[in-house]
C-alpha atoms as a PDB file:
ATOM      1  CA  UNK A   1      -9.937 -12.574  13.985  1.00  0.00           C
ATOM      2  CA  UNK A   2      -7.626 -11.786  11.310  1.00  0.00           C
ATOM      3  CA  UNK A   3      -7.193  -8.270   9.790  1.00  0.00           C
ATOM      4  CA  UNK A   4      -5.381  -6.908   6.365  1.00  0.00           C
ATOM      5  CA  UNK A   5      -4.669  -3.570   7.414  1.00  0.00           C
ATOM      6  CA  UNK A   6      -2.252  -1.462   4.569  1.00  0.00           C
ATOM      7  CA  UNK A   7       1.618  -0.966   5.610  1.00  0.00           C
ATOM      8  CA  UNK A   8       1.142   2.919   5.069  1.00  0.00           C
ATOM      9  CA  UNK A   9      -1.915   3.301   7.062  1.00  0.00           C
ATOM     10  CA  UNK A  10       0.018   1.314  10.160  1.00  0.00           C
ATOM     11  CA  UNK A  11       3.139   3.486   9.320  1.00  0.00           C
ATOM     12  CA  UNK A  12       1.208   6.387  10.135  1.00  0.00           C
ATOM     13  CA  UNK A  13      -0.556   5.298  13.316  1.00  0.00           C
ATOM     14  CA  UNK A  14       3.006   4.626  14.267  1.00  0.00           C
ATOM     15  CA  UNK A  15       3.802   7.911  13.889  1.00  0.00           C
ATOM     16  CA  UNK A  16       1.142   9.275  15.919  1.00  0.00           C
ATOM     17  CA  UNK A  17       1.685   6.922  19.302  1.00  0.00           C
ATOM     18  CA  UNK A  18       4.267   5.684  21.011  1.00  0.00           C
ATOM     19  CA  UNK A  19       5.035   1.834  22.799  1.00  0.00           C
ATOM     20  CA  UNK A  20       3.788   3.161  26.189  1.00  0.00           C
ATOM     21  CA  UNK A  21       0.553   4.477  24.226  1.00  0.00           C
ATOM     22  CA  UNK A  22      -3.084   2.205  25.332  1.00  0.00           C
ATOM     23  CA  UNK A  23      -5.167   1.860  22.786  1.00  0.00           C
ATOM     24  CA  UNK A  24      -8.441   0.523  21.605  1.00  0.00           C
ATOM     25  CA  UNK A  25      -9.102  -1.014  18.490  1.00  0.00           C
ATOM     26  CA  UNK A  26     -12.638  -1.512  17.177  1.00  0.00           C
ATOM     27  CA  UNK A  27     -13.556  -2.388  13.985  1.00  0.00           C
ATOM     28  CA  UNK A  28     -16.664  -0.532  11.813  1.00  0.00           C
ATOM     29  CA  UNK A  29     -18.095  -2.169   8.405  1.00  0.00           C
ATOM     30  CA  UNK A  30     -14.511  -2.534   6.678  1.00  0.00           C
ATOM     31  CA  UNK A  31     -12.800   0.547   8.782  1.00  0.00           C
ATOM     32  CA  UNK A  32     -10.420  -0.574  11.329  1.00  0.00           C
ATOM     33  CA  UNK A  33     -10.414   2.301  13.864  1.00  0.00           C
ATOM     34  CA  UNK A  34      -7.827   2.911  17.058  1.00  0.00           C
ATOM     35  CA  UNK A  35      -8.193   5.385  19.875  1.00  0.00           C
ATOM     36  CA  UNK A  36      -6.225   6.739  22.532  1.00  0.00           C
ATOM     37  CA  UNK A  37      -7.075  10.117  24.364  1.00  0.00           C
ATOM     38  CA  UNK A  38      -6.934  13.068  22.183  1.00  0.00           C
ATOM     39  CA  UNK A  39      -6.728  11.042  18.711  1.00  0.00           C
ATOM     40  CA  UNK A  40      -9.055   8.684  16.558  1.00  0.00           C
ATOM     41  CA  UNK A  41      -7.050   6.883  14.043  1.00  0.00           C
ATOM     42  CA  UNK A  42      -9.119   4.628  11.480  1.00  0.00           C
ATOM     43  CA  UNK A  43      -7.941   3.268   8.210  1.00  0.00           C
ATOM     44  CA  UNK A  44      -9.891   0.840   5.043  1.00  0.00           C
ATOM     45  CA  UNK A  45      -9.494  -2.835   5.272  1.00  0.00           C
ATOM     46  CA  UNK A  46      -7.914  -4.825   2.414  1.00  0.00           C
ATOM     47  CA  UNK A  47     -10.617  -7.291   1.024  1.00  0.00           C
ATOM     48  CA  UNK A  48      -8.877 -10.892   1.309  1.00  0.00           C
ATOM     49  CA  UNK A  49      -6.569 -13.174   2.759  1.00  0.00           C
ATOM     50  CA  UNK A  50      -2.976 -12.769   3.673  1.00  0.00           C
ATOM     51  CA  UNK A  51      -0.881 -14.881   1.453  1.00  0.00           C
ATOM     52  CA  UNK A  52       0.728 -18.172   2.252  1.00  0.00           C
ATOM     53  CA  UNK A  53       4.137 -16.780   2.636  1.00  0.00           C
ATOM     54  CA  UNK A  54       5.492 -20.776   3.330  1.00  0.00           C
ATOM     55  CA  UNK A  55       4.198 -22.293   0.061  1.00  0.00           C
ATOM     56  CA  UNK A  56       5.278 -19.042  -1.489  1.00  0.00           C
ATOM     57  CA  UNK A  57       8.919 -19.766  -0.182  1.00  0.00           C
ATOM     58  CA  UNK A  58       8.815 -23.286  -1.274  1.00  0.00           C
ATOM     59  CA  UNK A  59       7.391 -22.463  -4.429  1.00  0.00           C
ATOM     60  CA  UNK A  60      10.800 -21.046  -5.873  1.00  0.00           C
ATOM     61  CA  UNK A  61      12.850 -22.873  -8.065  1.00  0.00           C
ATOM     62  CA  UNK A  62      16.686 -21.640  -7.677  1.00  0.00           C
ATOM     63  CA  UNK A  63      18.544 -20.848 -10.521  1.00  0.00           C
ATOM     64  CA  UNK A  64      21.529 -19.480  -8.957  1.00  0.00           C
ATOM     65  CA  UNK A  65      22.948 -19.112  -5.338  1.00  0.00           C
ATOM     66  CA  UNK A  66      23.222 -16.061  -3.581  1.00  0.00           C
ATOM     67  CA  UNK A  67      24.821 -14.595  -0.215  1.00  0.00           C
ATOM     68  CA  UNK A  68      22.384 -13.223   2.503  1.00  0.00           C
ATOM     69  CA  UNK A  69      20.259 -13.974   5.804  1.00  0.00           C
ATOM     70  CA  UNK A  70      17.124 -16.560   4.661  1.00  0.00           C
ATOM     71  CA  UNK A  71      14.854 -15.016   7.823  1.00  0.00           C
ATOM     72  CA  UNK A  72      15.659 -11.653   5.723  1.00  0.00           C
ATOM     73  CA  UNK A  73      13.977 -12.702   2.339  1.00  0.00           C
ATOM     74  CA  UNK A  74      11.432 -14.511   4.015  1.00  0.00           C
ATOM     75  CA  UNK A  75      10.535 -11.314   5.900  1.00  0.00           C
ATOM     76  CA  UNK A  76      11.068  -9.461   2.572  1.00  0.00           C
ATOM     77  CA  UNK A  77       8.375 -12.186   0.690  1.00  0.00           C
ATOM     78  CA  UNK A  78       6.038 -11.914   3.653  1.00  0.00           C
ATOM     79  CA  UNK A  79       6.467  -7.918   3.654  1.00  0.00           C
ATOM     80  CA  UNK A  80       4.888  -7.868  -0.565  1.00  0.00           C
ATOM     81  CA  UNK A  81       2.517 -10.246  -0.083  1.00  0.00           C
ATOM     82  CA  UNK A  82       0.576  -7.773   2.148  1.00  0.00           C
ATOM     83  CA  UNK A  83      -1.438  -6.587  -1.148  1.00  0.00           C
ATOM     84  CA  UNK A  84      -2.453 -10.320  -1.495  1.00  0.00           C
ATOM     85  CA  UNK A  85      -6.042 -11.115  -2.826  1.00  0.00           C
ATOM     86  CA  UNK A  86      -8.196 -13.633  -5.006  1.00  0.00           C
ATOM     87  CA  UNK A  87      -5.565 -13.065  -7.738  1.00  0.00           C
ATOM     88  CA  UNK A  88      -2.392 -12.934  -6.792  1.00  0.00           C
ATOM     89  CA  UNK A  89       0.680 -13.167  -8.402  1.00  0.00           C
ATOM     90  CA  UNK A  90       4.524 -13.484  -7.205  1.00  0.00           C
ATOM     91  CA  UNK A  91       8.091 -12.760  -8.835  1.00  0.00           C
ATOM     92  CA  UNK A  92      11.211 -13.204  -7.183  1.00  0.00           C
ATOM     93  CA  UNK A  93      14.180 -11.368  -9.576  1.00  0.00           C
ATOM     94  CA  UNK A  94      17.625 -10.438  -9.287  1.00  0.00           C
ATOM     95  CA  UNK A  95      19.900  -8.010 -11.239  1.00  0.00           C
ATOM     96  CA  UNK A  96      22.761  -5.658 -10.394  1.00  0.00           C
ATOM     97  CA  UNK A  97      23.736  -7.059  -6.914  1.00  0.00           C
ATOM     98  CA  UNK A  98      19.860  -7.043  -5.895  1.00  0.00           C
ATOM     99  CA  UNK A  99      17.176  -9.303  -5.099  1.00  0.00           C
ATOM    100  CA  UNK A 100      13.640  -7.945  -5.707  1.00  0.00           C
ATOM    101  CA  UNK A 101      10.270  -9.426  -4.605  1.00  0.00           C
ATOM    102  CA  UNK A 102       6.637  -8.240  -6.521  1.00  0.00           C
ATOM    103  CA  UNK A 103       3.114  -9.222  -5.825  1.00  0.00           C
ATOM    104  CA  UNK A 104       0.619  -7.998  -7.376  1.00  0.00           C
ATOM    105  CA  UNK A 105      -3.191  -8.632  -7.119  1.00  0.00           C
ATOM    106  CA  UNK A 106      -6.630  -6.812  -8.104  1.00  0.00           C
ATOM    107  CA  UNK A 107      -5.628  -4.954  -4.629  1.00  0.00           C
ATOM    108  CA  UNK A 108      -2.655  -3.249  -6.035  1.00  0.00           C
ATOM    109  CA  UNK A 109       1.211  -4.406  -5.714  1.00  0.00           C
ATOM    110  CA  UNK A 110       3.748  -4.352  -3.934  1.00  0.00           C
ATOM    111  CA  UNK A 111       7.761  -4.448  -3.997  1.00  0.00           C
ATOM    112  CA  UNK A 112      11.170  -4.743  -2.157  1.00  0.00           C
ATOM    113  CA  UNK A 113      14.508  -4.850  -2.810  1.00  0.00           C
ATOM    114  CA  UNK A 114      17.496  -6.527  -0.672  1.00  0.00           C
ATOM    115  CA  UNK A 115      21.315  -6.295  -1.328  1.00  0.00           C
ATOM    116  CA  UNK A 116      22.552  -9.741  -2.086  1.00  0.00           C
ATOM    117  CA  UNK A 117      26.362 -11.197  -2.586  1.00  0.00           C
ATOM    118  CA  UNK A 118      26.563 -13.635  -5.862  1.00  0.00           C
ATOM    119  CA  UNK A 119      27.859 -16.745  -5.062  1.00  0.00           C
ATOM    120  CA  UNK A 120      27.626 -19.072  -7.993  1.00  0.00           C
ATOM    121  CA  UNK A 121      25.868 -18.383 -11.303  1.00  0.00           C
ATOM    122  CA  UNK A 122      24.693 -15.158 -12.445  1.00  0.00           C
ATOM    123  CA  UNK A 123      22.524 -13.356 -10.583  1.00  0.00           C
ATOM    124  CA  UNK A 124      20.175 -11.875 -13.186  1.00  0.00           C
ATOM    125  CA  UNK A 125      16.438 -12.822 -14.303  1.00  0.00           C
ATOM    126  CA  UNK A 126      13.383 -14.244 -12.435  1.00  0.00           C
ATOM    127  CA  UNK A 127      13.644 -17.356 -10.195  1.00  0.00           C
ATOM    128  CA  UNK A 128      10.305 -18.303  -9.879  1.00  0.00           C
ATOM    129  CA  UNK A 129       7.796 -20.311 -11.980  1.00  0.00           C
ATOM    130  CA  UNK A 130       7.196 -20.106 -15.977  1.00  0.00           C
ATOM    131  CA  UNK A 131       6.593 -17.087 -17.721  1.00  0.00           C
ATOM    132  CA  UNK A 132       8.202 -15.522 -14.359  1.00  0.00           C
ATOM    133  CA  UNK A 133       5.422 -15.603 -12.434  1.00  0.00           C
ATOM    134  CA  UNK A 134       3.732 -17.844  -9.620  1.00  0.00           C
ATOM    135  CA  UNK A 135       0.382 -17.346  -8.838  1.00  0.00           C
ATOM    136  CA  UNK A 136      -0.074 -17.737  -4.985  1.00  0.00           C
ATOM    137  CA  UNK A 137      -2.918 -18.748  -2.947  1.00  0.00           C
ATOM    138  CA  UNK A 138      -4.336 -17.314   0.236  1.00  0.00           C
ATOM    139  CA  UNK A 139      -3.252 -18.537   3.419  1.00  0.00           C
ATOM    140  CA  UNK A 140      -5.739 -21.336   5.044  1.00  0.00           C
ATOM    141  CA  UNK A 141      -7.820 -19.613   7.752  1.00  0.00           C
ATOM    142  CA  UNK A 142      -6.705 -21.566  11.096  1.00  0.00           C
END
């Protein structure tokens, strides 16, 4: 079973229970809900599929080269593409020392940003697809 659940909502519950915490996770209509004693935690699903972070990644066309951990951006594309849905679109940008990643879909959008060390070219502008965009596709259900 595969679930969207929001970042926010999960960085609440996180708030509210610790690692040693047990709870149980049941899921109503499209309201995920967890319990533990004393507290009933449920939050809206996200309609959709979870992006396909590796054709995302392999999507990019480089433009310049830049100076940071690749597990870091990948986490940083995979962290965006949480608001993923039938329409999604992707933009990987740099400017002032930065990298940013966007997604955006009919589910909302979402961005990061990264500190990045220019190695060779200049590292301003999208990297990704004409007109700056890439439109992404679900991931495959397994």
């Amino acid at each position: 079973m595969n679930l969207l659940i929001p970042a926010s909502s999960l960085a609440r519950l996180a708030q509210l229970i610790t690692n040693k915490d047990e709870v149980q996770v049941g899921i109503t209509g499209k309201t995920v809900v967890f319990i533990k004693e004393g507290l009933m935690f449920s939050a809206r699903l996200m309609e959709g599929q979870y992006a396909d972070v590796d054709m995302v990644m392999n999507s990019l066309k480089p433009r310049f080269t830049v100076l940071t951990n690749a597990e870091d951006v990948r986490n940083m594309v995979s962290s965006v593409c949480g608001v993923s849905g039938n329409e999604n679109r992707f933009r990987l940008s740099f400017g002032g020392g930065r990298l940013r990643a966007v997604c955006e879909s009919e589910n909302g959008a979402s961005k990061m940003e990264m500190e990045v060390t220019a190695l060779s070219g200049t590292p301003s502008g999208d990297c990704c697809g004409q007109n700056s965009r890439a439109r992404i596709s679900p991931r495959p259900r397994r």
